[in-house]
C-alpha atoms as a PDB file:
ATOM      1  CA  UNK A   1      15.650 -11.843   8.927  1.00  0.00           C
ATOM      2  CA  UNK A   2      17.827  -9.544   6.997  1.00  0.00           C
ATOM      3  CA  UNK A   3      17.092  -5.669   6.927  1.00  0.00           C
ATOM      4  CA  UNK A   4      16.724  -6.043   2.818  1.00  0.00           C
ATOM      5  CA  UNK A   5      13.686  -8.377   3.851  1.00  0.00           C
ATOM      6  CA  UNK A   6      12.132  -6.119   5.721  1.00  0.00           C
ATOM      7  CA  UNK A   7      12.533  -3.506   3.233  1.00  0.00           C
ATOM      8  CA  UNK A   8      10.895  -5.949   0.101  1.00  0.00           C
ATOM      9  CA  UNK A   9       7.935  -7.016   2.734  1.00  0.00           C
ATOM     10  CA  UNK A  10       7.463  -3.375   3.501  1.00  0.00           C
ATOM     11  CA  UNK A  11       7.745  -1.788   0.144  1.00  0.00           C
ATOM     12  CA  UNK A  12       5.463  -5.117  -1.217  1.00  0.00           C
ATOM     13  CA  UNK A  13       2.835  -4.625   1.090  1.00  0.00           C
ATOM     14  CA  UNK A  14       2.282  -0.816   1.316  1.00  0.00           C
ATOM     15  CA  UNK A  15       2.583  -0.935  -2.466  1.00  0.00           C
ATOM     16  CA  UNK A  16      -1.355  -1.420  -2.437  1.00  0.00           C
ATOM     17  CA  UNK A  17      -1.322   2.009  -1.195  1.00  0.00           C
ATOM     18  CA  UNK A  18      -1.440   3.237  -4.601  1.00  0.00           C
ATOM     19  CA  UNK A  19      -4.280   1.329  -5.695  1.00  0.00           C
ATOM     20  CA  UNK A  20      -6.590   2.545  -2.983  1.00  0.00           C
ATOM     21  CA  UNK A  21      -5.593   6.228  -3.754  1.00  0.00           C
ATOM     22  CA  UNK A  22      -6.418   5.704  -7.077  1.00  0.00           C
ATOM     23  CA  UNK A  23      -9.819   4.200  -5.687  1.00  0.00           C
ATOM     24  CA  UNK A  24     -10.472   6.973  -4.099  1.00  0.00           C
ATOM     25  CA  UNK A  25     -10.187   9.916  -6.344  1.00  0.00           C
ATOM     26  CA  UNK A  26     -11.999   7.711  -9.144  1.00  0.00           C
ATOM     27  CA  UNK A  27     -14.449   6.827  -6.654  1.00  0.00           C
ATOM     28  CA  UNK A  28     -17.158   8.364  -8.863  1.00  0.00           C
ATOM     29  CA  UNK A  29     -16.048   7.204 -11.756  1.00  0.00           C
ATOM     30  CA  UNK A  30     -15.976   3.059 -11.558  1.00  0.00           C
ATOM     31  CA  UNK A  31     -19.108   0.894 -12.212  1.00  0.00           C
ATOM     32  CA  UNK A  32     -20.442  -0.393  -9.393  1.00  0.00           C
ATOM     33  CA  UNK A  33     -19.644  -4.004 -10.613  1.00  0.00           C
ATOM     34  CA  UNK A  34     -15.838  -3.455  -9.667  1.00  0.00           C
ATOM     35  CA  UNK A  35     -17.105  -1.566  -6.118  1.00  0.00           C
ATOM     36  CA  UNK A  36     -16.176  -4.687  -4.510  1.00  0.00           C
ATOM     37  CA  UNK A  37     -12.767  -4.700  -5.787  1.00  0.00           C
ATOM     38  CA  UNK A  38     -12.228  -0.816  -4.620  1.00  0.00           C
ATOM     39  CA  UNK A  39     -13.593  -2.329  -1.034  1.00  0.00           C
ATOM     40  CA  UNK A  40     -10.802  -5.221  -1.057  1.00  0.00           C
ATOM     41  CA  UNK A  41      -8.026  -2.956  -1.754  1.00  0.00           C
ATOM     42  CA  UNK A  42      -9.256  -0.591   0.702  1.00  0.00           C
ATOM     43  CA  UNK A  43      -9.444  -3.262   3.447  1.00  0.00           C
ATOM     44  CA  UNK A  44      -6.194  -4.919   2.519  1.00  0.00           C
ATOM     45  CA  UNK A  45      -4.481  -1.553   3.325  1.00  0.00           C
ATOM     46  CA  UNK A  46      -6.351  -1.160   6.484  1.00  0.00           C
ATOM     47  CA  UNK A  47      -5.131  -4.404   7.347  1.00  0.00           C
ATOM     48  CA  UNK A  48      -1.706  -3.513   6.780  1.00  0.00           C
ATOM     49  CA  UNK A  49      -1.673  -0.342   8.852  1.00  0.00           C
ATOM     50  CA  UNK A  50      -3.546  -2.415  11.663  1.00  0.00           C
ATOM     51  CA  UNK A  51      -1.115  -4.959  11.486  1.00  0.00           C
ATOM     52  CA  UNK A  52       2.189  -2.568  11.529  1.00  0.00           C
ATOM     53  CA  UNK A  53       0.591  -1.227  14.586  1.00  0.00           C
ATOM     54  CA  UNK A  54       0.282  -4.418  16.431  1.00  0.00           C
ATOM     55  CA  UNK A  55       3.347  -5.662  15.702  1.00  0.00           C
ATOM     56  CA  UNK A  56       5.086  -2.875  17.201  1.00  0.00           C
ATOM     57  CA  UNK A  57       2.585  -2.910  20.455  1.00  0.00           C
ATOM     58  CA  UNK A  58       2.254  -6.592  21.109  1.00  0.00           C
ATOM     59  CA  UNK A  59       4.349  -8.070  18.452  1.00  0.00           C
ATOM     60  CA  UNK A  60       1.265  -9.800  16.629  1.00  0.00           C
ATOM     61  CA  UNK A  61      -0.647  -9.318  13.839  1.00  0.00           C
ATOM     62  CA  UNK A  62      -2.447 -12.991  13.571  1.00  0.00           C
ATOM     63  CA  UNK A  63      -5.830 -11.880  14.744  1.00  0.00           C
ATOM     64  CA  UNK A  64      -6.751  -8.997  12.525  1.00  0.00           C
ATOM     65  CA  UNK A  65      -5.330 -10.936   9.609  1.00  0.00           C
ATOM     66  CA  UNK A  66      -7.312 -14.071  10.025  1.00  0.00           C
ATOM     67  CA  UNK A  67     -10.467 -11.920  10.484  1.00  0.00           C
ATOM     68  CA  UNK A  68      -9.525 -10.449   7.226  1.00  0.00           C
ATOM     69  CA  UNK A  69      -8.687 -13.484   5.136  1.00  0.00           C
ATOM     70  CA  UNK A  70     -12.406 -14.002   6.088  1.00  0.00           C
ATOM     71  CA  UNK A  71     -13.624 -10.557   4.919  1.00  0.00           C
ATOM     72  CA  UNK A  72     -11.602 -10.396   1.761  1.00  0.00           C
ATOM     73  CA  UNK A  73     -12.697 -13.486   0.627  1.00  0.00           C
ATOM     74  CA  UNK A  74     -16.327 -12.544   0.823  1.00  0.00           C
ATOM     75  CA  UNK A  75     -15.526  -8.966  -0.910  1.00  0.00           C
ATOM     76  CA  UNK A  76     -14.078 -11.292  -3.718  1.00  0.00           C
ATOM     77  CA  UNK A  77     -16.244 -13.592  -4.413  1.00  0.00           C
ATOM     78  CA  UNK A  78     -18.686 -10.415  -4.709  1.00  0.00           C
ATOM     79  CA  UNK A  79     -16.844  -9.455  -6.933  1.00  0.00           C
ATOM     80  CA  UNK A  80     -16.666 -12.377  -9.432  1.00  0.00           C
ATOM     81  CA  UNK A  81     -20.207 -12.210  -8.610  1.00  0.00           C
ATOM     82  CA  UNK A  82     -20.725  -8.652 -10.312  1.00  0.00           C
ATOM     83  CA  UNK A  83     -18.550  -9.963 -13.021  1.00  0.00           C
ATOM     84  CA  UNK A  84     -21.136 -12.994 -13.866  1.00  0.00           C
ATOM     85  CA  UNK A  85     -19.005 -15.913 -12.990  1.00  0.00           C
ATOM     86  CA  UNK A  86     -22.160 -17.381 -10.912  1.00  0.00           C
ATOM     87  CA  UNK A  87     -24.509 -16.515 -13.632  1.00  0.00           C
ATOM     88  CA  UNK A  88     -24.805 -19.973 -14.251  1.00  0.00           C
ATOM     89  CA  UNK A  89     -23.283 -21.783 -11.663  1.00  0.00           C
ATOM     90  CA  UNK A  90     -25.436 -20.853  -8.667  1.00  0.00           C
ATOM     91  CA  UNK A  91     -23.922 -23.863  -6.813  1.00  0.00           C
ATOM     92  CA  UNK A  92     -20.769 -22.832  -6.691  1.00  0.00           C
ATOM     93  CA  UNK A  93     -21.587 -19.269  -5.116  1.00  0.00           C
ATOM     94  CA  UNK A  94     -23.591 -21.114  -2.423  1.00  0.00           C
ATOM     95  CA  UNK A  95     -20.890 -23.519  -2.025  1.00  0.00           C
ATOM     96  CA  UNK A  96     -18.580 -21.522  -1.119  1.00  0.00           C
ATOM     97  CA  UNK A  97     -20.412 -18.897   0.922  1.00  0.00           C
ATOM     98  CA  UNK A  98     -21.038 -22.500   3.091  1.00  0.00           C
ATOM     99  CA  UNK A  99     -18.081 -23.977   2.482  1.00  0.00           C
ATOM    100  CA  UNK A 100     -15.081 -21.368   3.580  1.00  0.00           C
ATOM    101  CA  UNK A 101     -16.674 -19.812   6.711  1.00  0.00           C
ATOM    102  CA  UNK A 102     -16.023 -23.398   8.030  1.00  0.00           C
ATOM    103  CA  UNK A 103     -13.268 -23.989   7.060  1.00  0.00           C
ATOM    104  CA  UNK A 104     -12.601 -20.576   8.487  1.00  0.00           C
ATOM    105  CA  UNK A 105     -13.586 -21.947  11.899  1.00  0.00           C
ATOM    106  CA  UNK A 106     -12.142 -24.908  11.848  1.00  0.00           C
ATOM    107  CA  UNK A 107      -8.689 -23.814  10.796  1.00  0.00           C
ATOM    108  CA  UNK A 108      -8.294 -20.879  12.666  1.00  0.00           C
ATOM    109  CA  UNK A 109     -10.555 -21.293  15.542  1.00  0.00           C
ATOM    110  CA  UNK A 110     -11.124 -24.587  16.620  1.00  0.00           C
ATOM    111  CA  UNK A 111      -7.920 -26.659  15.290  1.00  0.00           C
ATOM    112  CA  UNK A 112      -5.516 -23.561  15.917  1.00  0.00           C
ATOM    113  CA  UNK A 113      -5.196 -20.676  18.802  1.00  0.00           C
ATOM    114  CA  UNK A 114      -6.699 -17.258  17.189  1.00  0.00           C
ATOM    115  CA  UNK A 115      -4.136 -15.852  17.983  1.00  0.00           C
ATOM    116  CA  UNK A 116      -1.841 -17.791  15.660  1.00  0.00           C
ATOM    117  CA  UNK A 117      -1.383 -17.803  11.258  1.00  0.00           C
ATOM    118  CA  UNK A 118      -2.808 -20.816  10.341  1.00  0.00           C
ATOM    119  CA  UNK A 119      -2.133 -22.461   7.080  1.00  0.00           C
ATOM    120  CA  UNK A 120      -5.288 -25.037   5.849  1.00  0.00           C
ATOM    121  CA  UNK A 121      -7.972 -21.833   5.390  1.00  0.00           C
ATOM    122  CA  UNK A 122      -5.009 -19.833   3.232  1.00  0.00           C
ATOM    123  CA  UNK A 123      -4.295 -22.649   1.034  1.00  0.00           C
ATOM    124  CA  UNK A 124      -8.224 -23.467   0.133  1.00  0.00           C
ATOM    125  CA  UNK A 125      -9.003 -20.319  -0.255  1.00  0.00           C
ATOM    126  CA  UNK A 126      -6.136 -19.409  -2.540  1.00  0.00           C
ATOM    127  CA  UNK A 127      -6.831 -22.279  -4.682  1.00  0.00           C
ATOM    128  CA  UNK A 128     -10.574 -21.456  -4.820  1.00  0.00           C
ATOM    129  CA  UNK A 129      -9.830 -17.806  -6.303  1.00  0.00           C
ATOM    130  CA  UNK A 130      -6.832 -19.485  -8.390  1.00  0.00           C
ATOM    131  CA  UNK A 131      -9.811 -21.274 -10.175  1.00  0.00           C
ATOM    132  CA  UNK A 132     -12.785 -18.372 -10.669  1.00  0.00           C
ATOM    133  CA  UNK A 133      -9.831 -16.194 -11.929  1.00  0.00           C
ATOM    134  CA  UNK A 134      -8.434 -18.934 -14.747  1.00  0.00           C
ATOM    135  CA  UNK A 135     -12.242 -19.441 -15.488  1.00  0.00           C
ATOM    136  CA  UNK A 136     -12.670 -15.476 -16.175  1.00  0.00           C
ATOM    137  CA  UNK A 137      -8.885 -14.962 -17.930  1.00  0.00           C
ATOM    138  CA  UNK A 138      -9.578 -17.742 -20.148  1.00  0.00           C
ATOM    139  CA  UNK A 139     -13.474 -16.538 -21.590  1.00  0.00           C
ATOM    140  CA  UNK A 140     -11.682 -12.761 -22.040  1.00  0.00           C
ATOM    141  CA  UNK A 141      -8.736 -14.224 -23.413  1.00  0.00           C
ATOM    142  CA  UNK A 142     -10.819 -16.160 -26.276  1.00  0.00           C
ATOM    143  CA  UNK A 143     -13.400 -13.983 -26.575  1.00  0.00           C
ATOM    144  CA  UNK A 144     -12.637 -10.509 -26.246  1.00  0.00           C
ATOM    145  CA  UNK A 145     -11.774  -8.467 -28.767  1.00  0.00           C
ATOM    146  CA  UNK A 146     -10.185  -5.567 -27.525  1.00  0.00           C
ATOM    147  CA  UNK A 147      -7.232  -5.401 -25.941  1.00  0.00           C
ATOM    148  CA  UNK A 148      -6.758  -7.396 -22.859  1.00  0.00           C
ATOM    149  CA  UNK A 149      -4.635  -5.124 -20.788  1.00  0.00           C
ATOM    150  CA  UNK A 150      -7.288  -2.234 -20.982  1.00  0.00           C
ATOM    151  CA  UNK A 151     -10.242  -5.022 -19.648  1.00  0.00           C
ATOM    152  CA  UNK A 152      -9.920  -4.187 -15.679  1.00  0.00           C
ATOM    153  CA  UNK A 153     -11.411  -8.033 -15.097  1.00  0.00           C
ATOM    154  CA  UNK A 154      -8.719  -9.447 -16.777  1.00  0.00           C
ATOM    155  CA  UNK A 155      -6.399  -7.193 -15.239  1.00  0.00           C
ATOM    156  CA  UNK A 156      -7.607  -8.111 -11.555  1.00  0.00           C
ATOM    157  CA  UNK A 157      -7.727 -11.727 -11.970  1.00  0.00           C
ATOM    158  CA  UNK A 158      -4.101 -11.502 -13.181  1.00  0.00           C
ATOM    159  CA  UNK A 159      -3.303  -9.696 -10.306  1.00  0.00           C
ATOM    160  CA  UNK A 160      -4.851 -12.949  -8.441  1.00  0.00           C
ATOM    161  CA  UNK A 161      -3.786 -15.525 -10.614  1.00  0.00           C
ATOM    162  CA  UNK A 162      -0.095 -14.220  -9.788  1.00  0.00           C
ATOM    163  CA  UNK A 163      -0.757 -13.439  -5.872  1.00  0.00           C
ATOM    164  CA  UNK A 164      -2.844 -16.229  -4.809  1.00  0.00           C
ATOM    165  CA  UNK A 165      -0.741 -19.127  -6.610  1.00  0.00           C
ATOM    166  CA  UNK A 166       2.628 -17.701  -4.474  1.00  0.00           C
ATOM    167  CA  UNK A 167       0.346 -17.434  -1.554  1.00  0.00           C
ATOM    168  CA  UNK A 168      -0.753 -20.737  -1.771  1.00  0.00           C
ATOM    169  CA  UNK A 169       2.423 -22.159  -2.473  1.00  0.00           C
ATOM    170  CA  UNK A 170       4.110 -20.615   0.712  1.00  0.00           C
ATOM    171  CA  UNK A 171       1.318 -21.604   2.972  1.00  0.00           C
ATOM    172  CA  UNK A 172       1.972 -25.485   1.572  1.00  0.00           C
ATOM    173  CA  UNK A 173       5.573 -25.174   2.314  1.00  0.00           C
ATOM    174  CA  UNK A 174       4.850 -23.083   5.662  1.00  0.00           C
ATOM    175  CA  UNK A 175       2.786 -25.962   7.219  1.00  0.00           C
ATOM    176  CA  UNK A 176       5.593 -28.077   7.397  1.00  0.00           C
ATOM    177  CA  UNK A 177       8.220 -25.765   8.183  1.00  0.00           C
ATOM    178  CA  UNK A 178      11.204 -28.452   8.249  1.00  0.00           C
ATOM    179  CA  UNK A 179      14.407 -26.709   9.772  1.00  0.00           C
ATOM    180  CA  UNK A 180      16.826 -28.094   7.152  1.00  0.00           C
ATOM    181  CA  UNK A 181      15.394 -26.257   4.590  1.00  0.00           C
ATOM    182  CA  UNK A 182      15.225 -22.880   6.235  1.00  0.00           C
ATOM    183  CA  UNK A 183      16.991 -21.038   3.100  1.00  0.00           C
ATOM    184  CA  UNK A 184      14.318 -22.362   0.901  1.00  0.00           C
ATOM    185  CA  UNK A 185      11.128 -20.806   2.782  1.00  0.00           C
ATOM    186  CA  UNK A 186      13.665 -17.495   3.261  1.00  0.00           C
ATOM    187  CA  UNK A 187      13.586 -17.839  -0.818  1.00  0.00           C
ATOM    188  CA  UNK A 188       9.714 -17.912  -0.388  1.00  0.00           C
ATOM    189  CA  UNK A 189       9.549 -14.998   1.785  1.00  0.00           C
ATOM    190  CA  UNK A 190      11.542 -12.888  -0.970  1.00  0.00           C
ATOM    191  CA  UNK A 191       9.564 -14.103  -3.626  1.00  0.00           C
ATOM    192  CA  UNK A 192       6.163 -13.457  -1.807  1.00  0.00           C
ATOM    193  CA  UNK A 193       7.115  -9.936  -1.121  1.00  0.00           C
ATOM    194  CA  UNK A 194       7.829  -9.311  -5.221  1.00  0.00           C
ATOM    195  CA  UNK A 195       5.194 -10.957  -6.211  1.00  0.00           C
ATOM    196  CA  UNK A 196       2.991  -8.774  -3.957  1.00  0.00           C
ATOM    197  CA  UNK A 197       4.400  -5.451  -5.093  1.00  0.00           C
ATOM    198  CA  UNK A 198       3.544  -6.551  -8.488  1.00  0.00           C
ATOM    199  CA  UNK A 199       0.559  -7.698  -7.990  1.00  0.00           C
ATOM    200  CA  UNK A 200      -0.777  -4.619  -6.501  1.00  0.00           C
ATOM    201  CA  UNK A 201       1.158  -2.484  -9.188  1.00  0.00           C
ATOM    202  CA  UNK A 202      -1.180  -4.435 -11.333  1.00  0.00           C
ATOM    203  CA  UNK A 203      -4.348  -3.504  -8.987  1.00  0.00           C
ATOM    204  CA  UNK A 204      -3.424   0.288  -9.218  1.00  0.00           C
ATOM    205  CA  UNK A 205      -3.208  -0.098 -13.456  1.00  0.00           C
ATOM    206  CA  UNK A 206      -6.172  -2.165 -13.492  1.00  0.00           C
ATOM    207  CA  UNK A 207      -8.350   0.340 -11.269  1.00  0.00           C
ATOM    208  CA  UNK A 208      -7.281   3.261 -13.952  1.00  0.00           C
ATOM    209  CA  UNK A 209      -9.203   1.679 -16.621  1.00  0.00           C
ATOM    210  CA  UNK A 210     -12.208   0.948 -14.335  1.00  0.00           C
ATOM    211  CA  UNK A 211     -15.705   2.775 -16.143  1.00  0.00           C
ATOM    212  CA  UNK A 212     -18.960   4.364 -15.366  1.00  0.00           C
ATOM    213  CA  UNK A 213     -19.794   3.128 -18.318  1.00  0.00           C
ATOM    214  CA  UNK A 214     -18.034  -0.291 -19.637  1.00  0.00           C
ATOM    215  CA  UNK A 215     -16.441  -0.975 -22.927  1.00  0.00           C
ATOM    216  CA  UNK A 216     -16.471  -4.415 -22.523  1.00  0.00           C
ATOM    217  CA  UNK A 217     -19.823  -6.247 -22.584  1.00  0.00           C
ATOM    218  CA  UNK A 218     -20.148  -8.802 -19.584  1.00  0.00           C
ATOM    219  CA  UNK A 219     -18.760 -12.446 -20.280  1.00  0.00           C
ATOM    220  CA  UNK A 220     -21.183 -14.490 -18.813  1.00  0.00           C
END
């Protein structure tokens, strides 16, 4: 890989950096509903600084990342949770807290070594939170009446919406890996590290309008 690659991957994943700074002076200050969201961006930089150090002791980072795929996911759907996505649809919460801890364990431990990325967990799980976040932009984007890019939910699940449907994409095209097409997953590798700098640029804005007490009323 190129040093510029490097550089983007770097600069895209420390970029979250900013958010959890933010989360941590304004601690006090954000509703408890979007706690969860403070605890994701906190553990996703953890992650990062856990993984930087493995890499550069035993030259991989796939265990502590597919423990926290597990972990974020959970912090997430808490999350959507606290926003009142599940008000409603109780099945789906309980779904899914069955559902992706075995697919967890069947991707990553029993069909693939630990100590390997593995693909099939990544791509349902970035489809799932693809979904809840099109389900929450679309009720604030047709029934809110302030502006959109001051509602920290919206903001979030933007954030998402753009992440998770790169992520997902790569992991499709990273299962297969055919060697003829190596310059098209190098053109996914540039385009998930920009789409993860903006996504997390979009984290740190969206935790600056996070409130003790909301504007906006819950959607659900």
């Amino acid at each position: 890989m190129s040093k510029s690659y490097h550089i983007l991957v770097t600069i895209g994943a420390y970029s979250i950096a900013l958010a959890a700074l933010i989360g941590v002076f304004r601690f006090q200050q954000i509703s408890n509903k979007y706690r969860p969201f403070v605890y994701v961006v906190w553990l996703a930089l953890f992650n990062e600084a856990l993984s930087t150090y493995l890499i550069y002791r035993i030259r991989n980072s796939a265990m502590n990342s597919n423990i926290y795929v597990l972990f974020e996911f959970f912090l997430v759907l808490w999350l959507f949770n606290n926003l009142g996505l599940f008000r409603q649809k109780k099945a789906y919460l309980i779904f899914c807290l069955f559902l992706m801890p075995v697919v967890w364990l069947l991707d990553i431990v029993i069909l693939h070594p630990f100590t390997r990325f593995s693909s099939i967990y990544r791509i349902v799980y970035s489809f799932t939170l693809l979904l809840f976040s099109i389900d929450y932009i679309n009720y604030v984007f047709f029934s809110e009446k302030e502006n959109m890019l001051r509602n920290p939910g919206f903001l979030i699940c933007l954030g998402f919406l753009i992440y998770f449907s790169s992520k997902g994409l790569f992991e499709f095209f990273y299962i297969f890996r055919i060697k003829r097409f190596k310059n098209f997953y190098l053109i996914l590798l540039y385009t998930m590290g920009t789409v993860n700098l903006l996504a997390n640029l979009i984290y740190a804005y969206a935790m600056l309008w996070i409130r003790k007490k909301e504007i906006y009323t819950s959607p659900y």
